[in-house]
PDB file of N, CA and C in Angstrom:
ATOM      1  N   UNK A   1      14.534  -8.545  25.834  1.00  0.00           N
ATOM      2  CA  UNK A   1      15.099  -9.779  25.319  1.00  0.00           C
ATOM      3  C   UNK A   1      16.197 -10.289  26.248  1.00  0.00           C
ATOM      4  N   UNK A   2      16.651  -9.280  26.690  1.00  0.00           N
ATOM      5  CA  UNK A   2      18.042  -9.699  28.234  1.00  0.00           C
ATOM      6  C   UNK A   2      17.224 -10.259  28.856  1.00  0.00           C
ATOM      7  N   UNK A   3      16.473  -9.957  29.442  1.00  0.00           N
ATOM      8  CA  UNK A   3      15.707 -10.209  30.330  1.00  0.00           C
ATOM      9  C   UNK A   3      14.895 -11.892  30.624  1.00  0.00           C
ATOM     10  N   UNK A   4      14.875 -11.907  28.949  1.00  0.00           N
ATOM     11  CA  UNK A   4      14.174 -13.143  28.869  1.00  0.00           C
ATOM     12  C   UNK A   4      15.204 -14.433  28.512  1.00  0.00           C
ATOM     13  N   UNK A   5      16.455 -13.897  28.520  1.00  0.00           N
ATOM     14  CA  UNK A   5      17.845 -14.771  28.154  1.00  0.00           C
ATOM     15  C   UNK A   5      18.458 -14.656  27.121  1.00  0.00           C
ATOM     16  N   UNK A   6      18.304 -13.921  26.436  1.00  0.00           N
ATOM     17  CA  UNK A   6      18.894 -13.997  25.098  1.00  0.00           C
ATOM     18  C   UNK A   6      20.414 -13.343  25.051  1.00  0.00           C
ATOM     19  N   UNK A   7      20.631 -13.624  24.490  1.00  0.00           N
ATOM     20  CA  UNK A   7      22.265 -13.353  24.113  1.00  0.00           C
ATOM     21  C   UNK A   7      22.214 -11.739  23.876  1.00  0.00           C
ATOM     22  N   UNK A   8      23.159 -11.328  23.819  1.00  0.00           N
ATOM     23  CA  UNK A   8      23.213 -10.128  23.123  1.00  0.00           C
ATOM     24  C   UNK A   8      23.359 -10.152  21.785  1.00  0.00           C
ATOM     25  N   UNK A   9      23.757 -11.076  20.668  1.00  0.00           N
ATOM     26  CA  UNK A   9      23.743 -11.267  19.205  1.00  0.00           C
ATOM     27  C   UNK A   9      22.578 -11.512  19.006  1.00  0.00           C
ATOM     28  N   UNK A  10      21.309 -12.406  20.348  1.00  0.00           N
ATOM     29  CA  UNK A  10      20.287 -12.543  19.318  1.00  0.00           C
ATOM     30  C   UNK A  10      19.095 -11.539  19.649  1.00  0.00           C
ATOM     31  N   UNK A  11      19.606 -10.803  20.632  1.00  0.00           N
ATOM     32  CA  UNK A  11      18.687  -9.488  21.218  1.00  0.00           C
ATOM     33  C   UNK A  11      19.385  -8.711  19.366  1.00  0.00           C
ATOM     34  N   UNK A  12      20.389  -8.591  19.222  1.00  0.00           N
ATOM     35  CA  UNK A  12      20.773  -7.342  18.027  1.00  0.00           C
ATOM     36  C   UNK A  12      19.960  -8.077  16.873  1.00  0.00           C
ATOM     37  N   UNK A  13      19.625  -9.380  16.699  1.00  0.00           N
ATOM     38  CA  UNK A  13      19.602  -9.955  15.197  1.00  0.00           C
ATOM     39  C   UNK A  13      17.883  -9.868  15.402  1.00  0.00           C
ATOM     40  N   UNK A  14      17.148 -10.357  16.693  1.00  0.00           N
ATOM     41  CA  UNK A  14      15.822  -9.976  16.636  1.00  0.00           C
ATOM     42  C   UNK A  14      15.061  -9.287  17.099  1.00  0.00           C
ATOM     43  N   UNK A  15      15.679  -7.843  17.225  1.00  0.00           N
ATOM     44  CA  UNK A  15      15.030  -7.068  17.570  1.00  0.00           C
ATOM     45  C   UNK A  15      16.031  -5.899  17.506  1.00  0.00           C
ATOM     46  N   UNK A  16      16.470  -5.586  17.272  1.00  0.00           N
ATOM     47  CA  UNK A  16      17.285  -4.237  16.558  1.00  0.00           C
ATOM     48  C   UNK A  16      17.413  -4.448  14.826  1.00  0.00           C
ATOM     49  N   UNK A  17      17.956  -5.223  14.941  1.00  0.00           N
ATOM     50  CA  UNK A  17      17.870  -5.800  12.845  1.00  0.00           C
ATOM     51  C   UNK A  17      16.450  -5.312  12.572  1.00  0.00           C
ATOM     52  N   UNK A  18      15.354  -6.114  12.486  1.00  0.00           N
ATOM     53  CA  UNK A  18      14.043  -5.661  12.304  1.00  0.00           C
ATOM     54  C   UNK A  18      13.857  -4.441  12.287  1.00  0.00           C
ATOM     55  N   UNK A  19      14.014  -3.367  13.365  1.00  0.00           N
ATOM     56  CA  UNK A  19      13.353  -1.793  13.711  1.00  0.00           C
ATOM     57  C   UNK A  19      14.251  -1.513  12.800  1.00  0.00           C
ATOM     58  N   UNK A  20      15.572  -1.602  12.405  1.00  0.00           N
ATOM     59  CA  UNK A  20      16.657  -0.399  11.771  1.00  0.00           C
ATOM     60  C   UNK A  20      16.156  -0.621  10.160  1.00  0.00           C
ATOM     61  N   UNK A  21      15.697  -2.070   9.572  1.00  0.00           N
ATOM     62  CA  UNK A  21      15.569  -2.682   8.476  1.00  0.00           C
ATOM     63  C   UNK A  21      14.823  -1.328   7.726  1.00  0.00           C
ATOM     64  N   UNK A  22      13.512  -0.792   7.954  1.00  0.00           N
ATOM     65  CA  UNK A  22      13.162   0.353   7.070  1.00  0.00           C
ATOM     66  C   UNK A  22      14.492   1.282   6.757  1.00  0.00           C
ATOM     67  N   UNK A  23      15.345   1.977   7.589  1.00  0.00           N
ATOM     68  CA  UNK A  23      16.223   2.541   7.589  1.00  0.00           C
ATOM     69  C   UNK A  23      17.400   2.644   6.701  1.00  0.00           C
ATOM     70  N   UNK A  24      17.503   0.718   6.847  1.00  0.00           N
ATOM     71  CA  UNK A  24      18.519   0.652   6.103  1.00  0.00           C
ATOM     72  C   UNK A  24      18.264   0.711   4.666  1.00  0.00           C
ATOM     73  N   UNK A  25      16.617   0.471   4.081  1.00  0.00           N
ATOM     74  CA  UNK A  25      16.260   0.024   2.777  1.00  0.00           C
ATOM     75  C   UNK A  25      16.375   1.619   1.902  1.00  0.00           C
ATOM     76  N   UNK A  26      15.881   2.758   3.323  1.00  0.00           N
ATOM     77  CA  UNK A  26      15.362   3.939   2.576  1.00  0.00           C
ATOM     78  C   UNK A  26      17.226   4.468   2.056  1.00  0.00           C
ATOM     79  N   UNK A  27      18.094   4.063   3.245  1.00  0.00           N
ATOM     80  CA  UNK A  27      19.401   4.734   2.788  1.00  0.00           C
ATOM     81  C   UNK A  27      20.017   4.110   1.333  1.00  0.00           C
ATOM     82  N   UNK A  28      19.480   2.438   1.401  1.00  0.00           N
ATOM     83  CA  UNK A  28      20.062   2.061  -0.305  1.00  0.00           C
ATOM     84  C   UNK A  28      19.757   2.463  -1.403  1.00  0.00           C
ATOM     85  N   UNK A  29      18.009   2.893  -1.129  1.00  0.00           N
ATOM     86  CA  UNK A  29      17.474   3.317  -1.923  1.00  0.00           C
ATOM     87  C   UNK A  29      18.010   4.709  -2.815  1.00  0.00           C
ATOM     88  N   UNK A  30      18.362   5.726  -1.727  1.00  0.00           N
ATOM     89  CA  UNK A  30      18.637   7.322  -1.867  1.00  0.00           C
ATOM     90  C   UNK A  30      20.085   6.704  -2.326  1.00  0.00           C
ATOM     91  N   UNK A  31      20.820   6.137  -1.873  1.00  0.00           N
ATOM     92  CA  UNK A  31      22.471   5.923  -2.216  1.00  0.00           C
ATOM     93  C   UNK A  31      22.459   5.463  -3.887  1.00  0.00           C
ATOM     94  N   UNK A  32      21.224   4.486  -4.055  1.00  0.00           N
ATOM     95  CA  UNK A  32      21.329   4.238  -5.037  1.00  0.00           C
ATOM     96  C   UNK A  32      21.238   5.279  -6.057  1.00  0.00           C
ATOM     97  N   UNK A  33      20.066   6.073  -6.142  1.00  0.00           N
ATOM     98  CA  UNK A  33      19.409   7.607  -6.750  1.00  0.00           C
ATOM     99  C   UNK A  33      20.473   8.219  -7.012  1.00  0.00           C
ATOM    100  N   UNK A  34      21.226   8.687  -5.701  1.00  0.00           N
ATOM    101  CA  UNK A  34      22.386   9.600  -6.308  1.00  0.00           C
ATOM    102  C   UNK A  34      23.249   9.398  -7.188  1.00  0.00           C
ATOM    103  N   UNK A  35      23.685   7.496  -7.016  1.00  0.00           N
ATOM    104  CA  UNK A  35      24.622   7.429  -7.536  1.00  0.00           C
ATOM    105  C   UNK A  35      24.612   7.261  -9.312  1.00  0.00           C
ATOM    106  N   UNK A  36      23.191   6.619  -9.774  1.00  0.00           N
ATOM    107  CA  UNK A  36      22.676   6.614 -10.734  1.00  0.00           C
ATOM    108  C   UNK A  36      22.037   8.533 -11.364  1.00  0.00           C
ATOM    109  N   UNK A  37      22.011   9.069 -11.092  1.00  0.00           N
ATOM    110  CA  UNK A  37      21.900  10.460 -11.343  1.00  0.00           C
ATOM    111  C   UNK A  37      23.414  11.011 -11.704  1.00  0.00           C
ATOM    112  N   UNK A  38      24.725  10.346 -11.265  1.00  0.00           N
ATOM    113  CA  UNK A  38      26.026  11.318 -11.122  1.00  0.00           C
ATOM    114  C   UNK A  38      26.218  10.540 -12.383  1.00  0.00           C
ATOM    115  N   UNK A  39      25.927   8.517 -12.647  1.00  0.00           N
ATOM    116  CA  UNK A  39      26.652   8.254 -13.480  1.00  0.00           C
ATOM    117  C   UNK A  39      25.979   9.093 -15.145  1.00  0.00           C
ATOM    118  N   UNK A  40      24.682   9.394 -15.144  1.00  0.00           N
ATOM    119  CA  UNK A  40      23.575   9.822 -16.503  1.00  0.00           C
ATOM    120  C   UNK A  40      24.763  11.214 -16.216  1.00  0.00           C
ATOM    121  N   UNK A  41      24.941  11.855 -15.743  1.00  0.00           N
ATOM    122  CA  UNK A  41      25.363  12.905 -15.513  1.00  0.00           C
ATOM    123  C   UNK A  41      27.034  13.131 -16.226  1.00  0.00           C
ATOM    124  N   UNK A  42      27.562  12.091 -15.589  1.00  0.00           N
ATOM    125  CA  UNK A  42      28.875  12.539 -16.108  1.00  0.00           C
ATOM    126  C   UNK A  42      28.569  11.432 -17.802  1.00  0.00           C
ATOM    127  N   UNK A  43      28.013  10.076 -17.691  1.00  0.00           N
ATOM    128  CA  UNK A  43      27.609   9.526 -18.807  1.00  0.00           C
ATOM    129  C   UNK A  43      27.788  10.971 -20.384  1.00  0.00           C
ATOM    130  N   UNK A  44      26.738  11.357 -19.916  1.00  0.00           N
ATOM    131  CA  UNK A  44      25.999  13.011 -20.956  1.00  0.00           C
ATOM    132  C   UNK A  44      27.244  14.177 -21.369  1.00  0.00           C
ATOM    133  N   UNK A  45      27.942  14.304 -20.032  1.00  0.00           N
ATOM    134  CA  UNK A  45      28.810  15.790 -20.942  1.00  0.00           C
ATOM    135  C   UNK A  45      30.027  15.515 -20.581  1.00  0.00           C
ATOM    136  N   UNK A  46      30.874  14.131 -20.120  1.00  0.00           N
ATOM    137  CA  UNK A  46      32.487  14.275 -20.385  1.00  0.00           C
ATOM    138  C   UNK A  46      32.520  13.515 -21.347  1.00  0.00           C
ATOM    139  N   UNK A  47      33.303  13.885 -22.414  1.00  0.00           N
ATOM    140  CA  UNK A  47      33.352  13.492 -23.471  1.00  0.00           C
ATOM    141  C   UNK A  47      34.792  12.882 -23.668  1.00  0.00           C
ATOM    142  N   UNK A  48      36.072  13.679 -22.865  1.00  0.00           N
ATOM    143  CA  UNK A  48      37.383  13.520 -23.095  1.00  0.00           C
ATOM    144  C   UNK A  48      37.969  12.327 -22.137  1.00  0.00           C
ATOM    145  N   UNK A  49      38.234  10.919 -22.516  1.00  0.00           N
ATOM    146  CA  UNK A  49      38.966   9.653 -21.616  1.00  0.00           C
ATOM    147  C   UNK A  49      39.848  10.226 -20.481  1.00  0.00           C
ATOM    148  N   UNK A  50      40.197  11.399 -20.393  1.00  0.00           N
ATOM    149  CA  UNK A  50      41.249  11.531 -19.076  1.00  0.00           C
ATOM    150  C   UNK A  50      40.290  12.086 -18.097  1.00  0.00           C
ATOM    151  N   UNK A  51      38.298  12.570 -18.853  1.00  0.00           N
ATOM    152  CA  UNK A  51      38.003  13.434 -17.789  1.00  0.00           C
ATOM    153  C   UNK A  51      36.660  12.380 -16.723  1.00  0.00           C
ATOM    154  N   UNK A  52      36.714  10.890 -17.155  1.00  0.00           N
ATOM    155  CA  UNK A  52      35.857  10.278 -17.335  1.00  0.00           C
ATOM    156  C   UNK A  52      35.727   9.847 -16.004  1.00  0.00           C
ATOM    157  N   UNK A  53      34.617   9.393 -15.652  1.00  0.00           N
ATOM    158  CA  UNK A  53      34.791   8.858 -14.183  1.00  0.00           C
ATOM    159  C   UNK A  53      34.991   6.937 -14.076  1.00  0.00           C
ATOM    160  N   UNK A  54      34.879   7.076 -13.165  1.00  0.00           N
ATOM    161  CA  UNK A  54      34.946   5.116 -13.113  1.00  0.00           C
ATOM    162  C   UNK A  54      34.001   4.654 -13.638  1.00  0.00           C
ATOM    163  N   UNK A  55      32.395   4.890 -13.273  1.00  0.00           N
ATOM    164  CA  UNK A  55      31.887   3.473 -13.776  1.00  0.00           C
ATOM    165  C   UNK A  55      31.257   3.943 -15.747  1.00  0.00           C
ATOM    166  N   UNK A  56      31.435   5.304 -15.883  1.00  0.00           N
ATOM    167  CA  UNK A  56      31.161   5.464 -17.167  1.00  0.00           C
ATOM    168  C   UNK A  56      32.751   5.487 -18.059  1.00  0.00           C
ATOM    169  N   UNK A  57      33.935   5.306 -17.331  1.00  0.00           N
ATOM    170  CA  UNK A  57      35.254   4.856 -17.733  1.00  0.00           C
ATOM    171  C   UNK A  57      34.890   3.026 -18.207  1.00  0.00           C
ATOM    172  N   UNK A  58      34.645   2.249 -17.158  1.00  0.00           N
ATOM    173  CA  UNK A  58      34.507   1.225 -17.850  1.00  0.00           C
ATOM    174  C   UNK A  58      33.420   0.571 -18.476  1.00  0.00           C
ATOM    175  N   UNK A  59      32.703   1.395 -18.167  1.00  0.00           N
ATOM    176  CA  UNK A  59      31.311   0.905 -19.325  1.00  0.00           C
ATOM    177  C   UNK A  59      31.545   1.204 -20.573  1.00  0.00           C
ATOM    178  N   UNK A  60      32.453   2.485 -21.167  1.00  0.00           N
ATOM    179  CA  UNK A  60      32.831   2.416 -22.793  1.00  0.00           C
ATOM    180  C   UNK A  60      33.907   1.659 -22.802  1.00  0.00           C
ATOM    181  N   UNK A  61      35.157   1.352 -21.908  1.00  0.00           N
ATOM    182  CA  UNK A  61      35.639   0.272 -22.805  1.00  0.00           C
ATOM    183  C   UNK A  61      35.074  -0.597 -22.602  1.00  0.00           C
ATOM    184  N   UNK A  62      34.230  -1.338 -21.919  1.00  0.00           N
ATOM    185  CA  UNK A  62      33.915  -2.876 -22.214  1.00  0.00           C
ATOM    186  C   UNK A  62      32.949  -2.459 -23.259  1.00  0.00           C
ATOM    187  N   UNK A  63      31.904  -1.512 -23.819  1.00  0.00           N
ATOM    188  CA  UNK A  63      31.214  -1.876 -24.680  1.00  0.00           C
ATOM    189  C   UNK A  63      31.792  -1.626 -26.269  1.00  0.00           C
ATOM    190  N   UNK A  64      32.942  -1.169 -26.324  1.00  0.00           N
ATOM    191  CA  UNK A  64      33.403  -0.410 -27.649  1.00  0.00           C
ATOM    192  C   UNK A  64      34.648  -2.134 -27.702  1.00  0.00           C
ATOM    193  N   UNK A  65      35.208  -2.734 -26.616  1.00  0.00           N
ATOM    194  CA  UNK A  65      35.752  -4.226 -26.810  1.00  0.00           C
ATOM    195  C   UNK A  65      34.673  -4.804 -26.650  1.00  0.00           C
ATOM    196  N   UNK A  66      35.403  -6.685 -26.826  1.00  0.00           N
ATOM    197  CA  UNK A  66      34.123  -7.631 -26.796  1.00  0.00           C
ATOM    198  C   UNK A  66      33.679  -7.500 -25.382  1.00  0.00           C
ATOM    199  N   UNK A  67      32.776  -8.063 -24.457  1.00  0.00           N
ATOM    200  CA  UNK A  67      32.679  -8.382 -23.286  1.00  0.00           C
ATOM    201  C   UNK A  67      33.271  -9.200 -22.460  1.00  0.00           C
ATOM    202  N   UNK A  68      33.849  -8.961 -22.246  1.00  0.00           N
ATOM    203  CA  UNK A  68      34.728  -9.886 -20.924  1.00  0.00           C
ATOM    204  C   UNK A  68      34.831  -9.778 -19.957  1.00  0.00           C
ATOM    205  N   UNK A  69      33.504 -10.488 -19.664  1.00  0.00           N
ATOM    206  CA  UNK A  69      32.965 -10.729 -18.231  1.00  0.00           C
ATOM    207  C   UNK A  69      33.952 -10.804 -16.666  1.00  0.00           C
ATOM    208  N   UNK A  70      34.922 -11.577 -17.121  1.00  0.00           N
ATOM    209  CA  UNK A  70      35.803 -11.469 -15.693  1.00  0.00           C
ATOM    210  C   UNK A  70      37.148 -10.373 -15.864  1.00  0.00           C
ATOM    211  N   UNK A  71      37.388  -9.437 -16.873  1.00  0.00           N
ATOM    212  CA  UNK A  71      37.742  -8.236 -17.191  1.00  0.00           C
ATOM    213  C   UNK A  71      36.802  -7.666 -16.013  1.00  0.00           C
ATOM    214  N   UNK A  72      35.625  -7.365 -16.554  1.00  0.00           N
ATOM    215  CA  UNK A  72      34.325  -5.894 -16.600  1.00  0.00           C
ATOM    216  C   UNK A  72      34.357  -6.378 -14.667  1.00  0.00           C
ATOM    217  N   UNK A  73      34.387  -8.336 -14.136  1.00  0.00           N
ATOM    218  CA  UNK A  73      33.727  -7.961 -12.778  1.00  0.00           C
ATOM    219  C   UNK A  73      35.339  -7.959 -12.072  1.00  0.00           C
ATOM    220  N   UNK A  74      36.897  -8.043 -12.324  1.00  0.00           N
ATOM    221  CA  UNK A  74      37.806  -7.593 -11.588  1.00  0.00           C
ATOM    222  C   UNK A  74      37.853  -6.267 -12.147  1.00  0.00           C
ATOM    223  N   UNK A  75      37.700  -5.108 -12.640  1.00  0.00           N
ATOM    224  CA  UNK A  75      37.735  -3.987 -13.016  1.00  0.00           C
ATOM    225  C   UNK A  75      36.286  -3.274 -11.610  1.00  0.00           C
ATOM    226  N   UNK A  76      35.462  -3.678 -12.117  1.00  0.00           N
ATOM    227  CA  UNK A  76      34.157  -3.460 -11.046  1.00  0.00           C
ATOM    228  C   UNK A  76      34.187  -3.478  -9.428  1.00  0.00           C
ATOM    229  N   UNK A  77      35.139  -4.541  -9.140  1.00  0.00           N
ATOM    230  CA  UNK A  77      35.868  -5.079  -8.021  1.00  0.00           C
ATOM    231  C   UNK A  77      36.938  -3.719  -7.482  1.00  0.00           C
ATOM    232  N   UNK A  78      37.727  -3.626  -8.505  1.00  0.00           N
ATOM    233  CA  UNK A  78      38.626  -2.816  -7.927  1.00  0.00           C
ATOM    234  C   UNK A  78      37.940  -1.514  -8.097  1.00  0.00           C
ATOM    235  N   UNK A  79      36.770  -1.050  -8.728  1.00  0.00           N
ATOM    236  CA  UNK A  79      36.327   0.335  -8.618  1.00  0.00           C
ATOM    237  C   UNK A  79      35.828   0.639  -7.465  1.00  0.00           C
ATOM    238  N   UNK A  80      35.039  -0.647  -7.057  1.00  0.00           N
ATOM    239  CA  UNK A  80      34.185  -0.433  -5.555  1.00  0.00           C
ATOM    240  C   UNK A  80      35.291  -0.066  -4.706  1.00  0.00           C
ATOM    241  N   UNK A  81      36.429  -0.675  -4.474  1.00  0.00           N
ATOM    242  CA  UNK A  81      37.285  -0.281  -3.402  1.00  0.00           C
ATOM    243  C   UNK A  81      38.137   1.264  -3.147  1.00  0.00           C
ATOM    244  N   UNK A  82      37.867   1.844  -4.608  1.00  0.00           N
ATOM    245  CA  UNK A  82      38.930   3.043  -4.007  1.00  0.00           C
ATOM    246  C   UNK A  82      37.372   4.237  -3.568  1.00  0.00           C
ATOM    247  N   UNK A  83      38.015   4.788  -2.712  1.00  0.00           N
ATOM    248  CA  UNK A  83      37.329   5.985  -2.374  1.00  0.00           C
ATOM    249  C   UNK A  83      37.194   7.424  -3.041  1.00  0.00           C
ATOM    250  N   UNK A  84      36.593   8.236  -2.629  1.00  0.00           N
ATOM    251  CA  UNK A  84      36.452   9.529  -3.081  1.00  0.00           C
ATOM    252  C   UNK A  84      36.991  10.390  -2.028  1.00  0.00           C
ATOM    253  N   UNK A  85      37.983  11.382  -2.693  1.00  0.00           N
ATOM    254  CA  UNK A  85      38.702  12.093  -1.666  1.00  0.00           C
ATOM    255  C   UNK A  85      38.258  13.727  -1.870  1.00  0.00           C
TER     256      UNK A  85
END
């Protein structure tokens, strides 16, 4: 694609994007699996609010309050951002 003029953004966007694309679908896929397996998981046997994790922390309070949608997506917001240490 150098060769034939292309930029280096559009050598990465058509023709590296494409080949990695399986790659990237199989890693969302598995990221997704795990992460849906930990939430059924801790969902099932913590029972006690201090032992709860994030996204099964705010899935009982928003469903035990009314729904409040821009509550549940700045709560959701700030869960995505902290990490696991």
């Amino acid at each position: 694609a150098r060769i034939d003029g292309a930029t280096r953004f559009h050598a990465f966007i058509l023709i590296v994007m494409p080949l990695s694309t399986p790659g990237i679908i199989a890693t969302a896929i598995y990221s997704f699996i795990c992460a849906w397996n930990e939430y059924i998981y801790a969902y099932t046997f913590l029972s006690k609010n201090e032992q709860l994790t994030l996204p099964v922390g705010i899935q009982r309070f928003f469903s035990e309050n009314t729904t409040y949608f821009p509550g549940l997506m700045a709560a959701s917001f700030m869960m995505s951002g902290t990490r696991k240490i």
